[in-house]
N, C-alpha and C. Protein backbone atom coordinates (compact mmCIF):
# COMPACT_ATOMS: atom_id res chain seq x y z
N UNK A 1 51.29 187.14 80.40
CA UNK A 1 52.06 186.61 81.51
C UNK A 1 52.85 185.40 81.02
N UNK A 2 54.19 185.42 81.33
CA UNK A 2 54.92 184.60 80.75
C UNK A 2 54.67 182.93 81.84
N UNK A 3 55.18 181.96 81.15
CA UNK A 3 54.64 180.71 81.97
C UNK A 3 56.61 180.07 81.85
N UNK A 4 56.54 179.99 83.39
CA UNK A 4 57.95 178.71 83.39
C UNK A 4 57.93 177.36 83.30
N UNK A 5 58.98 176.41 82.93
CA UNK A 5 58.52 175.12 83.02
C UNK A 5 59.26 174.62 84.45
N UNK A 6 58.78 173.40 85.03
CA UNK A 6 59.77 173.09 85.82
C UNK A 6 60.69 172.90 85.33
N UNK A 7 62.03 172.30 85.91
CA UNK A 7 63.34 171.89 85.88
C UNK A 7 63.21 170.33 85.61
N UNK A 8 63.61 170.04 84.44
CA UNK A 8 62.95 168.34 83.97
C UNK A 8 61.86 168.15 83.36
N UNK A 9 61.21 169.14 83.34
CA UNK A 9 59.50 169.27 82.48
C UNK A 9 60.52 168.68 81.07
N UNK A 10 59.50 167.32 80.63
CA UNK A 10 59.58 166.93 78.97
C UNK A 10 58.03 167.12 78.55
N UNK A 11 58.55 167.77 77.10
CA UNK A 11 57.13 168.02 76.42
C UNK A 11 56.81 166.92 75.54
N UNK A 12 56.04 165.91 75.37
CA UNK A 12 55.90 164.58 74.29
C UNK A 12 54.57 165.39 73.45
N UNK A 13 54.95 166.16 72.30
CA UNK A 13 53.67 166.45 71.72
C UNK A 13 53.34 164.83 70.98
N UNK A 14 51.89 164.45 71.08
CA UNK A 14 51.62 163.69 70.54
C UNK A 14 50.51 164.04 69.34
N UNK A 15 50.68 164.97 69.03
CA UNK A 15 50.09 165.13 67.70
C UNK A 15 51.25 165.70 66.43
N UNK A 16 51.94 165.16 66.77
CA UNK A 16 53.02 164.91 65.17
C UNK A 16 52.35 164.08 64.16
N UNK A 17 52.71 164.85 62.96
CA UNK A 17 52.37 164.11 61.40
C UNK A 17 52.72 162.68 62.06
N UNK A 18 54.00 162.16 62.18
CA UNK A 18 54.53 161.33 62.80
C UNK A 18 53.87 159.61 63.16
N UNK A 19 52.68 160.53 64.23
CA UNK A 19 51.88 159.87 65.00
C UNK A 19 50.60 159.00 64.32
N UNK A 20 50.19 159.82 62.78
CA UNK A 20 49.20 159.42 62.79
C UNK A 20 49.39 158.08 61.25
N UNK A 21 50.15 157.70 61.05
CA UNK A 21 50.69 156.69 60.49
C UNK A 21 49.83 156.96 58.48
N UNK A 22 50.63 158.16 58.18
CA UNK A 22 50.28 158.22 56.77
C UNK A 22 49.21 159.71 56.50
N UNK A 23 48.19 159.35 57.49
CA UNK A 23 46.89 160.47 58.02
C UNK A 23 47.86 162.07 58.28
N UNK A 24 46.96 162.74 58.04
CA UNK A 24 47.14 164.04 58.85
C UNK A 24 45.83 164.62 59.92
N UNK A 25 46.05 165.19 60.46
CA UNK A 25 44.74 166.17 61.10
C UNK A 25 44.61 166.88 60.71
N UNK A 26 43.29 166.66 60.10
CA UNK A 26 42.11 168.11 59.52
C UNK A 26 41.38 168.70 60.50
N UNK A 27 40.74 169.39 60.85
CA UNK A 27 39.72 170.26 61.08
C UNK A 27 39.07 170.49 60.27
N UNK A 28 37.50 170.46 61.02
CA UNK A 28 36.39 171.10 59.53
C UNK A 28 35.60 171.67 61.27
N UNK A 29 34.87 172.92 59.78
CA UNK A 29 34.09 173.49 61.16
C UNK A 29 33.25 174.57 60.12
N UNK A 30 31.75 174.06 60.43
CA UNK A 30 30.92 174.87 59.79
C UNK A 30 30.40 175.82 60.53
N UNK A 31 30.35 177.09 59.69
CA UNK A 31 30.19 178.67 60.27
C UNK A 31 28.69 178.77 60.28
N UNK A 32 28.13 179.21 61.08
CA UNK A 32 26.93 179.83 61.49
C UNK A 32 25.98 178.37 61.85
N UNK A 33 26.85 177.43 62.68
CA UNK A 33 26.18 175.90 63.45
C UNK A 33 26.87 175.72 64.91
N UNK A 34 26.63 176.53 65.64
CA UNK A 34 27.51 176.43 67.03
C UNK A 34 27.06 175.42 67.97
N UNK A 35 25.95 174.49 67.27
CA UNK A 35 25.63 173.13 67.61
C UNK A 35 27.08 172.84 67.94
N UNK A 36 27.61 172.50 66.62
CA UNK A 36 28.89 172.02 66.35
C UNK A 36 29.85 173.21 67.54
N UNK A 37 30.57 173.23 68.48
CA UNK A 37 30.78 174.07 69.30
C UNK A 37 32.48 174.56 69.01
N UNK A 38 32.65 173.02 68.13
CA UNK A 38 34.10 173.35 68.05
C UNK A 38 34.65 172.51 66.36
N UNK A 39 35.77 173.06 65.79
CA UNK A 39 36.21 172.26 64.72
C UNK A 39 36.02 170.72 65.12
N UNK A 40 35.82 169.68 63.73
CA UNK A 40 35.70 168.58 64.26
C UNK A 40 37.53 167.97 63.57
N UNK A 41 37.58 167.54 64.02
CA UNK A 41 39.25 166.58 63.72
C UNK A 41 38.95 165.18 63.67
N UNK A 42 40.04 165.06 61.95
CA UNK A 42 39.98 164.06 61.25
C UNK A 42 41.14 163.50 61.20
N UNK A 43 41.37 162.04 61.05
CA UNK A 43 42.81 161.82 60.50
C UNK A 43 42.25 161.04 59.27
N UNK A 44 42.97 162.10 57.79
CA UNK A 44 42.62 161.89 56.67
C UNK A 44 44.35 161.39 56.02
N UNK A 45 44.51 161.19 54.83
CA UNK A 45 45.29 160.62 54.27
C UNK A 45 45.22 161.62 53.27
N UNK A 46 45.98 162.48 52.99
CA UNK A 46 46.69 163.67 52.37
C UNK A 46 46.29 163.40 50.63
N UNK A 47 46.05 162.03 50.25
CA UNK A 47 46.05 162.35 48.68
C UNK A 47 44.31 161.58 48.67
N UNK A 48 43.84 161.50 50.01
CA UNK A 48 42.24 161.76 49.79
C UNK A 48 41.26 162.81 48.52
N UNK A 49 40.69 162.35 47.77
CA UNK A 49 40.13 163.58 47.01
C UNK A 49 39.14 164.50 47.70
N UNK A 50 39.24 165.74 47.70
CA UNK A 50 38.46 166.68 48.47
C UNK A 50 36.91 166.58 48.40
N UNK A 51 36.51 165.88 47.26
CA UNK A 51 35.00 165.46 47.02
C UNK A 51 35.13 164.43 47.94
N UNK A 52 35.48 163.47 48.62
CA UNK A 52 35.36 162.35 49.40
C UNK A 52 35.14 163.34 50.97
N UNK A 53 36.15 164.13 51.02
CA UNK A 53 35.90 164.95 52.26
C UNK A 53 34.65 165.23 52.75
N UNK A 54 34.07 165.90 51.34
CA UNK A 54 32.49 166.76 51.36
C UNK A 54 31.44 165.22 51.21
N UNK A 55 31.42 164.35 50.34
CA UNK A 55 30.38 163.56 50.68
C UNK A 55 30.61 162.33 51.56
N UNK A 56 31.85 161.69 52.08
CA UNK A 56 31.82 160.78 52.57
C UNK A 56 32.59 161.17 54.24
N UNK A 57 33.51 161.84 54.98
CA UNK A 57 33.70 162.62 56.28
C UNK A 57 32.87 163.15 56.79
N UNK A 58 32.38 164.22 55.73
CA UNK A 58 31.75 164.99 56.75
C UNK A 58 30.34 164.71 57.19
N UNK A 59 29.61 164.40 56.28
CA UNK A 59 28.03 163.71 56.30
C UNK A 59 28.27 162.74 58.15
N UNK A 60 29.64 162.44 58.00
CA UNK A 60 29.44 161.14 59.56
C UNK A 60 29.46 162.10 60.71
N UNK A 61 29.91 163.24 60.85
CA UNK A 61 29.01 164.52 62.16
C UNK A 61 28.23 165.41 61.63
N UNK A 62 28.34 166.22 60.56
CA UNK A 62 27.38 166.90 60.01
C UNK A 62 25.84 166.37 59.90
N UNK A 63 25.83 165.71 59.55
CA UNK A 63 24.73 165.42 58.95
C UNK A 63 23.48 164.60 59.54
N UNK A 64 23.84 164.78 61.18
CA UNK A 64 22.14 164.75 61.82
C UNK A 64 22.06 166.36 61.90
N UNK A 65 22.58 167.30 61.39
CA UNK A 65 21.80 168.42 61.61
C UNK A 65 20.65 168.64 60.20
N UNK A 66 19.67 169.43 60.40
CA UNK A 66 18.52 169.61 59.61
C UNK A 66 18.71 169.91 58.20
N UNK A 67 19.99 171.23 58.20
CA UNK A 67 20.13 171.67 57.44
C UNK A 67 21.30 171.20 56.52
N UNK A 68 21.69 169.96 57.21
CA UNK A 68 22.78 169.72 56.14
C UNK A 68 22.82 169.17 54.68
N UNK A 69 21.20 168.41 54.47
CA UNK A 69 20.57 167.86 53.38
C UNK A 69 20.43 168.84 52.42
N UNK A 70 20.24 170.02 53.12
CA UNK A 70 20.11 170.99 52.47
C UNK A 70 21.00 171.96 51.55
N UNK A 71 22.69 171.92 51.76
CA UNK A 71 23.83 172.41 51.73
C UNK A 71 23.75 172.35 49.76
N UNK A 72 23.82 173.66 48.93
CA UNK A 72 24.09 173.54 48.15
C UNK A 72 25.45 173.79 47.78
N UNK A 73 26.62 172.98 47.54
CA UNK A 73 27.87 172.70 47.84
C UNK A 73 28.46 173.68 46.53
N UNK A 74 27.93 173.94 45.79
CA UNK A 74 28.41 175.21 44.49
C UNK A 74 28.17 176.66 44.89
N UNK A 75 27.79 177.12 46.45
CA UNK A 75 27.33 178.22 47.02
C UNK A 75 28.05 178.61 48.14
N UNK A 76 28.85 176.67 48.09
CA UNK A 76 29.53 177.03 50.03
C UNK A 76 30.66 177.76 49.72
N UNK A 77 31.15 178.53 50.76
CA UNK A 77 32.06 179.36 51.08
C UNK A 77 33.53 178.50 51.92
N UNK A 78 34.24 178.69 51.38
CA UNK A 78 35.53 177.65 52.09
C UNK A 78 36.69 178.74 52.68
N UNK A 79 36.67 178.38 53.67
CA UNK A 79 38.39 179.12 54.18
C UNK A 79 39.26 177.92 54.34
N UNK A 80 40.49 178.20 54.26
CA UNK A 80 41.52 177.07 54.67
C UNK A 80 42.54 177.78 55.38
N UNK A 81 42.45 177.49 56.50
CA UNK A 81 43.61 178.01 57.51
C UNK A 81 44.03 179.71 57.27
N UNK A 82 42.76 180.54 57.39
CA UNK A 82 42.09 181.64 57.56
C UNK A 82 42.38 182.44 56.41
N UNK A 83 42.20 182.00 55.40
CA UNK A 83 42.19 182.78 53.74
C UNK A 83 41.09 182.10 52.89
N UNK A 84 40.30 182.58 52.24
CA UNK A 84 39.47 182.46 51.52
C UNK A 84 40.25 181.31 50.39
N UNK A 85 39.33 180.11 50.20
CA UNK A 85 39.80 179.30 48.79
C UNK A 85 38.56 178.77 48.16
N UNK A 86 38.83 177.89 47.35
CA UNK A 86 38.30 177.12 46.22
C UNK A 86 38.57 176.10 46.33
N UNK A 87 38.39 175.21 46.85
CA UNK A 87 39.05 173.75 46.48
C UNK A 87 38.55 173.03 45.19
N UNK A 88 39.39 172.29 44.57
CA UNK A 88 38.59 172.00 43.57
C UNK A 88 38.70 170.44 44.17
N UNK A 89 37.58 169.86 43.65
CA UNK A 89 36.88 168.54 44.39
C UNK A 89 37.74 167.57 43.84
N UNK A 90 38.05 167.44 42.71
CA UNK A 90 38.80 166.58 41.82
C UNK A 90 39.98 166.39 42.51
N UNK A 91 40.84 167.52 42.56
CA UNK A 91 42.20 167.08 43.57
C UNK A 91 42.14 166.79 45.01
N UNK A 92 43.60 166.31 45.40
CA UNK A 92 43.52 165.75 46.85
C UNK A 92 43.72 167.02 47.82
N UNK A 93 43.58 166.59 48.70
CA UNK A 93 43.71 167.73 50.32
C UNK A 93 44.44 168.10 49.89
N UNK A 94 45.95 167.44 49.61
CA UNK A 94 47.30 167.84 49.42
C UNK A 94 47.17 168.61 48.63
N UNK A 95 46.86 168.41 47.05
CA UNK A 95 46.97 169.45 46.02
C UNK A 95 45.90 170.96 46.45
N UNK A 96 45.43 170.30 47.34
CA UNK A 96 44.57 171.97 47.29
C UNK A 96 45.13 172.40 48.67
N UNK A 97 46.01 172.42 49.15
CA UNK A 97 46.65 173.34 50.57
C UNK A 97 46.62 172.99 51.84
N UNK A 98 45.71 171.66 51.70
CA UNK A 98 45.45 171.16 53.17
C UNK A 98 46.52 170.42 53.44
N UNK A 99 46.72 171.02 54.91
CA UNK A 99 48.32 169.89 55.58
C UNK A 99 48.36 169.78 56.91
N UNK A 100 48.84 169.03 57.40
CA UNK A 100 48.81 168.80 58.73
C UNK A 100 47.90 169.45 59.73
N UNK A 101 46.94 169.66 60.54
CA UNK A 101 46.63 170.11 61.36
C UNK A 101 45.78 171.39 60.78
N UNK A 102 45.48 171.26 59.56
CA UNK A 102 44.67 172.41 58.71
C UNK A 102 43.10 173.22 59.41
N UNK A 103 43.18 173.65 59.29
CA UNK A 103 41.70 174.06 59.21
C UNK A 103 41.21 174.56 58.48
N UNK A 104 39.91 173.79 57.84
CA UNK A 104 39.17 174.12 57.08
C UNK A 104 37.53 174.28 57.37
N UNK A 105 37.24 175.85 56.87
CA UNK A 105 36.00 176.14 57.38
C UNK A 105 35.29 176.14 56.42
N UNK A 106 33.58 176.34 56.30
CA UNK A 106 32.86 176.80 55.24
C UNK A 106 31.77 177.20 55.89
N UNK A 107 30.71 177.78 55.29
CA UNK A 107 29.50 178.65 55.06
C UNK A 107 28.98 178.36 54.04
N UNK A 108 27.51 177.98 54.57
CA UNK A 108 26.76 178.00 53.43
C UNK A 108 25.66 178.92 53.43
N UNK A 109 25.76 180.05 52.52
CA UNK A 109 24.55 181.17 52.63
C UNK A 109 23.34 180.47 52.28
N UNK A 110 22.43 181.45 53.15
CA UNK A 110 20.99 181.09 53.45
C UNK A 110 20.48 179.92 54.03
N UNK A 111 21.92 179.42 54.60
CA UNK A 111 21.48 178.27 56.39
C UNK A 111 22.44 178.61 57.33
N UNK A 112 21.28 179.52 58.30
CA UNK A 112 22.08 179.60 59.27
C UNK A 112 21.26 179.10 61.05
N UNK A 113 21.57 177.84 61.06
CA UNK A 113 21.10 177.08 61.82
C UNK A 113 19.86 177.12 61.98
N UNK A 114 19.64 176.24 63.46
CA UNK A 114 17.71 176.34 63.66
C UNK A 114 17.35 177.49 63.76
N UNK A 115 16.51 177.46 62.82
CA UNK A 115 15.26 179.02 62.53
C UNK A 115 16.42 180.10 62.85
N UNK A 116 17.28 179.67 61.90
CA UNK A 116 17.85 180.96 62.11
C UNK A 116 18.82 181.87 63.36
N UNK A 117 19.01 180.73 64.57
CA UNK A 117 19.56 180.86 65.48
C UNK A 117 20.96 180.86 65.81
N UNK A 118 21.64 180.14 64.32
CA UNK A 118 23.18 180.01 64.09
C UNK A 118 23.46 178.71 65.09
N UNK A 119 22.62 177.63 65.55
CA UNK A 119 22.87 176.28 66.33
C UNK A 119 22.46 175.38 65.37
């Protein structure tokens, strides 16, 4: 179903690169934790190294869950804006594909939430 606007409707997106003064918005969102209910959003700085992502971002929501101590990070599974990758830790977001408003997912086999419940 198609949607009209009114007559004078202005749209102010406020999530332009623009907006976030240098930062972009990431998304991260770990697969089989629906604790987590939804991607979490970051404003990161594009020549961040992707190892800073994994031990110093994400640990600040991840990591009151049980299993996150647990995460062997040479096993996790990464998508980036719905294609399978590799990031290599050494380079920045930027050099490995992440940009504006990215999403980036992962999986880590053999945790899949409490007892196994995927939460």
């Amino acid at each position: 179903m198609a949607i009209v606007a009114k007559d004078g409707y202005i749209d102010f997106v406020r999530d332009k690169v623009e907006n976030f003064h240098g930062n972009q918005l990431v998304y991260v969102s770990w697969d089989d934790h629906l604790v987590f209910c939804a991607a979490q959003a970051f404003p990161l700085p594009p020549e961040m190294p992707f190892a800073a992502l994994v031990a110093e971002v994400m640990p600040s929501v991840f990591n009151w869950h049980d299993e996150f101590k647990d995460i062997d990070w040479a096993k996790a599974q990464w998508n980036l804006d719905g294609k399978a990758f590799s990031p290599d830790m050494d380079k920045s977001l930027a050099e490995n594909g992440v940009e504006h408003k990215s999403l980036i997912r992962f999986k880590t086999p053999g945790l899949t939430g409490l007892n196994g419940t995927r939460i």
